[in-house]
Protein backbone atom coordinates (compact mmCIF):
# COMPACT_ATOMS: atom_id res chain seq x y z
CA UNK A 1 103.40 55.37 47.75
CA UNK A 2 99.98 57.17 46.63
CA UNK A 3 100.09 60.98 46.04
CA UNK A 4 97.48 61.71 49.03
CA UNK A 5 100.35 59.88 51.40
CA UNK A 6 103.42 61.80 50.18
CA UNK A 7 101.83 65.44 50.32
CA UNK A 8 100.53 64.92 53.79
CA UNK A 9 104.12 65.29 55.14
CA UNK A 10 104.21 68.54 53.14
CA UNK A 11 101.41 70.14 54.48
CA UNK A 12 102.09 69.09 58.04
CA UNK A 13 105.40 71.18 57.43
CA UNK A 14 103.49 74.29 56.59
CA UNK A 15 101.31 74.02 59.05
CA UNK A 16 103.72 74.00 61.66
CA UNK A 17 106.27 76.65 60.77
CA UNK A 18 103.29 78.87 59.76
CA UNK A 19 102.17 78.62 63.64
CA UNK A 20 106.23 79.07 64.37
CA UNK A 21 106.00 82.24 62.28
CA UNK A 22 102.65 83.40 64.19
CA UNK A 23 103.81 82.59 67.55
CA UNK A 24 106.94 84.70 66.77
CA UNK A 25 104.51 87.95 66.05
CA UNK A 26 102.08 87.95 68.74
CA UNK A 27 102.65 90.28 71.38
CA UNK A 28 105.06 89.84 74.26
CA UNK A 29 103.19 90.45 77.73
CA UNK A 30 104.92 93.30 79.95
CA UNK A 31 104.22 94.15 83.80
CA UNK A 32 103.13 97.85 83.44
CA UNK A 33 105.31 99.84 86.19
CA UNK A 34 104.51 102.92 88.36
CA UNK A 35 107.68 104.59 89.64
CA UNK A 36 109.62 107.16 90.91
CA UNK A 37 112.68 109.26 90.27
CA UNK A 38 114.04 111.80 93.19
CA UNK A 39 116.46 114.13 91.95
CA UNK A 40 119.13 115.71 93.83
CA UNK A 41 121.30 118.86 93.69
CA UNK A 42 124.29 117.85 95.19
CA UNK A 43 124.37 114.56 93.15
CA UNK A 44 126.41 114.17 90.04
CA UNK A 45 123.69 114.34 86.51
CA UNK A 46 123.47 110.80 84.96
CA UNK A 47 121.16 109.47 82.37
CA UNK A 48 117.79 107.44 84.07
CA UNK A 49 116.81 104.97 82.04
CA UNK A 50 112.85 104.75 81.04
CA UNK A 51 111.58 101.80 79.51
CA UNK A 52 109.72 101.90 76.34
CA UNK A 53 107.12 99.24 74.24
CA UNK A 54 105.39 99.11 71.35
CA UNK A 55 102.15 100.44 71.58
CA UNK A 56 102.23 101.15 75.48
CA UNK A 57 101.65 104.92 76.77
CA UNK A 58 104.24 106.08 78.78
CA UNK A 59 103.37 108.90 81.06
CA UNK A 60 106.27 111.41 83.38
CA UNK A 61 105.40 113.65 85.68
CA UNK A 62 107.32 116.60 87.03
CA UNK A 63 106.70 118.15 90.49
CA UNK A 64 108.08 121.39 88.40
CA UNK A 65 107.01 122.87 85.63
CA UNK A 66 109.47 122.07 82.57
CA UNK A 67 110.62 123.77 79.50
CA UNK A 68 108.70 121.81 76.42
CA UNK A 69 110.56 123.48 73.49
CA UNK A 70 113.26 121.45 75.17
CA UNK A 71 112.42 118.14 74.43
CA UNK A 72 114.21 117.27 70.45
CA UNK A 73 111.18 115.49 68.87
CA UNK A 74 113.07 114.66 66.00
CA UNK A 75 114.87 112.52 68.25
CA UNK A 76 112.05 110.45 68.94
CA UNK A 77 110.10 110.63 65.81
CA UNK A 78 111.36 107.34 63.81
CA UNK A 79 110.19 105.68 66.91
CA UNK A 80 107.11 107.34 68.66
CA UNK A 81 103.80 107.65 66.99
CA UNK A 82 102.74 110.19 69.57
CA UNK A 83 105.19 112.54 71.85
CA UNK A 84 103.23 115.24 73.81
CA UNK A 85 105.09 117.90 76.05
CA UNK A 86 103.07 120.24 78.58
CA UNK A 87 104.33 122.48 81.34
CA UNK A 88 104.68 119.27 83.82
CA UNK A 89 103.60 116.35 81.99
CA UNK A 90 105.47 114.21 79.09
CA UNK A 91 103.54 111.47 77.00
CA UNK A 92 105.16 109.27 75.43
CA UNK A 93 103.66 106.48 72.79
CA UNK A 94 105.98 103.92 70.80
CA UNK A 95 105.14 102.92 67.40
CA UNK A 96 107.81 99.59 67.94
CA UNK A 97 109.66 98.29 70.68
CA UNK A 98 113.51 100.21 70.45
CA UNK A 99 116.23 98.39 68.41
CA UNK A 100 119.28 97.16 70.53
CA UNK A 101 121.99 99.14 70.10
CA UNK A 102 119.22 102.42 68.93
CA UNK A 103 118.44 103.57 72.88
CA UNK A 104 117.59 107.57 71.73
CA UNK A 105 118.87 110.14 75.04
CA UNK A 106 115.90 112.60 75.93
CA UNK A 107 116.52 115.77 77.76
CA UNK A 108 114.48 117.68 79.82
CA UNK A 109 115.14 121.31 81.33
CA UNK A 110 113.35 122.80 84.14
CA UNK A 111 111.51 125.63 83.82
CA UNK A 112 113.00 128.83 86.18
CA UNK A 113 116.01 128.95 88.59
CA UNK A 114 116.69 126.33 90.58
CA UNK A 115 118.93 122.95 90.65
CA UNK A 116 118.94 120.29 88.80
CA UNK A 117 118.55 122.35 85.75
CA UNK A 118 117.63 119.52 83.74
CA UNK A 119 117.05 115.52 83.84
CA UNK A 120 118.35 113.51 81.41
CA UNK A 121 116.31 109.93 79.94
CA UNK A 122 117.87 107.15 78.07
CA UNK A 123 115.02 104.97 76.18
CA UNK A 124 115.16 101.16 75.79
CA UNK A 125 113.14 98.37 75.12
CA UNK A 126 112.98 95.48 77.71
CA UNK A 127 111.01 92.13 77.60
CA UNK A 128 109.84 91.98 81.51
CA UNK A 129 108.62 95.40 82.01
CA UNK A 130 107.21 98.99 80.40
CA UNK A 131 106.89 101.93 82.34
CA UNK A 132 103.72 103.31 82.42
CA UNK A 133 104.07 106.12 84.67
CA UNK A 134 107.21 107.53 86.06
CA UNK A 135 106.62 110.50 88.73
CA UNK A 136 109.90 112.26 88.70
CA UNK A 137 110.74 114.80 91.72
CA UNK A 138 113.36 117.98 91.43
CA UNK A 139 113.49 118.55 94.93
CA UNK A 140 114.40 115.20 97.42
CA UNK A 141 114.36 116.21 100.76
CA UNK A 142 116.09 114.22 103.59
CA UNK A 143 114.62 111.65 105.59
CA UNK A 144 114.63 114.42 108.52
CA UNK A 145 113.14 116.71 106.58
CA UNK A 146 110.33 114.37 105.80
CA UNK A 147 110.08 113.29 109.25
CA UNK A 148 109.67 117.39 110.58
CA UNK A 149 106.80 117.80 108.10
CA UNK A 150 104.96 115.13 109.17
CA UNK A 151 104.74 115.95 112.78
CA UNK A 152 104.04 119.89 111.35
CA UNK A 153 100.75 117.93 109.64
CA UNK A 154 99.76 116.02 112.53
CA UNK A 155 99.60 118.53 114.84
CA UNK A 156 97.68 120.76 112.07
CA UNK A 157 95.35 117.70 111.61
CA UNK A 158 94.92 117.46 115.06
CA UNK A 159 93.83 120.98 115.50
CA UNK A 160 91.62 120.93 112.45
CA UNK A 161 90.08 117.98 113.53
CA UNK A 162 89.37 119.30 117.06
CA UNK A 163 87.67 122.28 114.75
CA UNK A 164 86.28 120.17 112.83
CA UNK A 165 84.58 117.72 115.50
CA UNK A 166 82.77 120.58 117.21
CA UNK A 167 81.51 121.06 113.15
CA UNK A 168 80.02 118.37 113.19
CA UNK A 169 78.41 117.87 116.29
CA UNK A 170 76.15 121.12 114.64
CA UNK A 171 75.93 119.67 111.43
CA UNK A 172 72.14 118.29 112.44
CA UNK A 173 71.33 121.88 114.02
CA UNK A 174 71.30 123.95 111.21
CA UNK A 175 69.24 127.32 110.55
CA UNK A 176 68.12 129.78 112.59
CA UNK A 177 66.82 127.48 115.10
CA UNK A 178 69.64 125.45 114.82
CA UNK A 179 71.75 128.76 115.94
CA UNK A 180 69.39 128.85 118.76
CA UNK A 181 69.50 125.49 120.30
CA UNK A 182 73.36 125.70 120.21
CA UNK A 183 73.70 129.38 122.12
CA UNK A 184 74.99 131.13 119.03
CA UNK A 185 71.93 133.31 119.33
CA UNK A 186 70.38 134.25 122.49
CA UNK A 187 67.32 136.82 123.62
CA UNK A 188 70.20 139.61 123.21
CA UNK A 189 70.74 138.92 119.24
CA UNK A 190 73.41 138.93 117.35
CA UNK A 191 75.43 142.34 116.46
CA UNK A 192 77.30 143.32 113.21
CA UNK A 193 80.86 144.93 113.07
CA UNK A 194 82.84 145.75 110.31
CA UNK A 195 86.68 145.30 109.90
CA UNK A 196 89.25 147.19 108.16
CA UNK A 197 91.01 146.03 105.63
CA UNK A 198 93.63 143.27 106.28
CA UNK A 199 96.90 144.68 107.00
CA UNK A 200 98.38 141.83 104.94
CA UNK A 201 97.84 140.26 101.62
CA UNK A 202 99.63 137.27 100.31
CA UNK A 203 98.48 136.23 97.21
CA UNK A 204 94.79 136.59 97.65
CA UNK A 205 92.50 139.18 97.04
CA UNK A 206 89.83 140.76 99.63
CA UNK A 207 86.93 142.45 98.06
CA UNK A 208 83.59 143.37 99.64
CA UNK A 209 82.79 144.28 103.37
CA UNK A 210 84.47 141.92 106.07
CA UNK A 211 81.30 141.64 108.39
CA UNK A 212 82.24 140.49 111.67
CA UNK A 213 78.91 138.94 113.53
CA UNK A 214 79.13 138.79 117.37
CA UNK A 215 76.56 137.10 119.79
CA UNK A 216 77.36 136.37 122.97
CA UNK A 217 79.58 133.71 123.01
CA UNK A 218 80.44 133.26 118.99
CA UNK A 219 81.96 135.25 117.04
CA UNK A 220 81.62 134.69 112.97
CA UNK A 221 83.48 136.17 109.79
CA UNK A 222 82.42 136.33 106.71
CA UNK A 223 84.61 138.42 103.91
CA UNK A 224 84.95 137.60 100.09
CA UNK A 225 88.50 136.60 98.12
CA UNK A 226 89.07 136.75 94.89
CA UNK A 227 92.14 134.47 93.52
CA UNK A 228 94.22 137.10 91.29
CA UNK A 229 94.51 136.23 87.05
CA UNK A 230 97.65 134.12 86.85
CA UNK A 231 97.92 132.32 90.38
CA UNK A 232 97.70 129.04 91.24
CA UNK A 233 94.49 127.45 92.73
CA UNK A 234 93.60 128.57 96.69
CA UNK A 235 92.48 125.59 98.49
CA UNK A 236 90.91 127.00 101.51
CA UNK A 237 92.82 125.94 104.86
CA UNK A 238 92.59 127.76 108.54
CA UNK A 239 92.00 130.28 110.51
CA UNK A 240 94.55 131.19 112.82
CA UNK A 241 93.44 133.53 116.03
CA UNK A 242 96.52 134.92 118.58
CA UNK A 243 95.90 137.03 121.25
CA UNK A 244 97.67 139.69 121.87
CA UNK A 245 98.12 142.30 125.07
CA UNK A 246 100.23 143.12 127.95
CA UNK A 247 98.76 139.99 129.69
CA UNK A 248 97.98 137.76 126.58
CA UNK A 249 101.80 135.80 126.44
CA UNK A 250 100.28 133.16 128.30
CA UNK A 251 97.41 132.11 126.35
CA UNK A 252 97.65 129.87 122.77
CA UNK A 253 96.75 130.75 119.15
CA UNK A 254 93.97 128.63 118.00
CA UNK A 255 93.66 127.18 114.31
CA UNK A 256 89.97 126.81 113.19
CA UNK A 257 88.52 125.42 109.41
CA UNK A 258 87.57 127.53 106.88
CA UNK A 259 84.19 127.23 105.39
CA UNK A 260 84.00 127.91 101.39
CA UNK A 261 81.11 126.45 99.46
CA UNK A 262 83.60 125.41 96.69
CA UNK A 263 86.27 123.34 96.88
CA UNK A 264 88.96 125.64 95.83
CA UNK A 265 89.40 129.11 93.85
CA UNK A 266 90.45 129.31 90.65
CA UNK A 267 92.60 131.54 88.73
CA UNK A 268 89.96 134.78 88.49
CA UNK A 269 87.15 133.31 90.93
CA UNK A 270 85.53 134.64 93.70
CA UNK A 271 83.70 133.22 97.05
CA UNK A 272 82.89 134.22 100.29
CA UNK A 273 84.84 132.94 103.29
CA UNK A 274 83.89 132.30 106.98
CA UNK A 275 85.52 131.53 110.07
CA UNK A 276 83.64 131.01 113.20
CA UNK A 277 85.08 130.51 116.55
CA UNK A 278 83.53 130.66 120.12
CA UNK A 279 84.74 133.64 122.57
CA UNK A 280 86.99 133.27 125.42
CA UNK A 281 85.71 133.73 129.16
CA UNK A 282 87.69 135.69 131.22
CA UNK A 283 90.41 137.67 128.84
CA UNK A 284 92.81 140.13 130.38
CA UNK A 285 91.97 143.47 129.84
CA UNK A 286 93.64 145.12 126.89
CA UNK A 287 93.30 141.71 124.87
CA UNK A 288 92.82 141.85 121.45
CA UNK A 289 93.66 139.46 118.25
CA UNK A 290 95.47 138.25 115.35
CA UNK A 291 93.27 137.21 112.83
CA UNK A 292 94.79 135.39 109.96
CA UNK A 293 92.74 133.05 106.99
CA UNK A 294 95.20 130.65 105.20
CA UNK A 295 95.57 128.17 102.26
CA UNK A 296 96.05 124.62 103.09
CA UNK A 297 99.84 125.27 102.83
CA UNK A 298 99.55 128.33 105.48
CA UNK A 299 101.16 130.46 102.47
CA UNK A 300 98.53 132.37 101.42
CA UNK A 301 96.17 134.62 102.80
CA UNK A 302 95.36 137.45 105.16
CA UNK A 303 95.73 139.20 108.37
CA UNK A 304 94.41 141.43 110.78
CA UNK A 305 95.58 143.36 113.20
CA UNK A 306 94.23 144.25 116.41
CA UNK A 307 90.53 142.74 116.20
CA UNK A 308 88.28 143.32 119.43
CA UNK A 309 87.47 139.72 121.10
């Protein structure tokens, strides 16, 4: 047998379990999963398990804000190359996938009062999937609950959209003349009241003059609010107008848009607000109104009492 025959064999071998060796290294393909996790009160606390890979960014949410000091990073150090904790997000980022038998618990507690007081995370490594973001809710609420909500948003869609479709039919008659071909201005002008301040303040600020503008059959507010240092963003929502009187039981509250020229306040900003709405023929005598200007939640915001029609 010549030499050039019997290595051939030989290298053949190497070849093969070197592309054995490489085959065993190259990276297993996972289906990246968005999920998530309802917590309830009344249910016993167990350990949910999140699912971990090398190299993959895992990303959970929290409806509420949590406590970050209380996540143990030295828990996950030997196998995260990047752990990040914020007041309602957690980023996680594995350096390998988790040893069998090595699944490291992470706890979370919730910021505040409130139940559960914490959520509890048991971290593996599996071959099919990774989770890639996990939205995880404190408060579950029932299927009736749910179901109550919804009809409480359609019927508020339903009136904002009535609002909104008269908005639009004006959209291509802005201006002054635009004001004039719709009747919001006639040959008798348009005069300017001034309110009070609101009775009522929930959350929002109201600074400047609240200039009521009256023509003869709309009516328009305009008023500033500033969102106070420290609160959450105000989305503008409504406006809700009741009547009110000895012979007003009879006729229904109407919910109008808001108009803002920014999509939301803040912490610290300021805009100004309007609310137009067209008058009422033929009011009892003795009517007057509940004005109100919400958030989008109908939490926020501020009333006034006894405003002339």
């Amino acid at each position: 047998m010549s030499l050039s025959t019997s290595v051939i064999p030989l290298v053949l071998a190497a070849l093969l379990s070197t592309t054995a060796v490489a085959q065993s290294h190259s990276p297993v393909a996972r289906e990246r999963k968005a999920r998530q996790l309802t917590l309830r009160a009344e249910e016993p606390p167990v350990l949910h398990p999140l699912h971990v890979a090398a190299h993959e960014v895992t990303t959970v949410t929290f409806d509420s804000p949590i406590v970050p000091e209380s996540v143990d990073r030295r828990v996950l150090a030997p196998f995260f190359s990047r752990v990040a904790v914020h007041e309602d997000v957690l980023v996680l980022k594995a350096s390998m996938d988790l040893p069998a038998g090595r699944a490291p618990v992470l706890t979370v507690r919730f910021a505040g009062a409130g139940a559960p007081a914490r959520v509890g995370f048991v971290l593996t490594t599996v071959e099919a999937e990774v989770d890639s973001q996990v939205e995880v809710l404190r408060q579950g609420r029932t299927a009736e609950e749910l179901g109550k909500e919804l009809a409480d948003l359609r019927a508020r869609c339903a009136v904002t959209e009535a609002g909104l479709a008269t908005l639009r039919a004006q959209c291509a008659l802005t201006g002054l003349g635009g004001a004039v071909l719709t009747g919001a201005i006639t040959r008798k002008g348009v005069a300017v009241d001034y309110l009070r301040e609101p009775s009522v303040r929930l959350g929002i600020i109201a600074e400047g003059t609240h200039v009521l503008y009256r023509s003869e059959s709309t009516r328009a507010l305009a008023t500033s609010l500033r969102n106070p240092v420290g609160a959450a963003p105000w989305t503008p929502g409504f406006a809700r107008i009741t009547p009110r009187g000895p012979d007003a039981d009879g006729l229904p509250a109407r919910e109008l848009p808001l108009l803002m020229q920014v999509r939301q306040l803040a912490p610290g900003e300021r805009a100004t607000v309007v609310v137009e709405w067209n008058t009422l023929p033929g009011l009892p005598p003795g009517t007057h109104f509940t004005l109100e200007l919400l958030d989008v939640k109908g939490e926020r915001g501020l009333r006034w009492e006894q405003v002339a029609p």
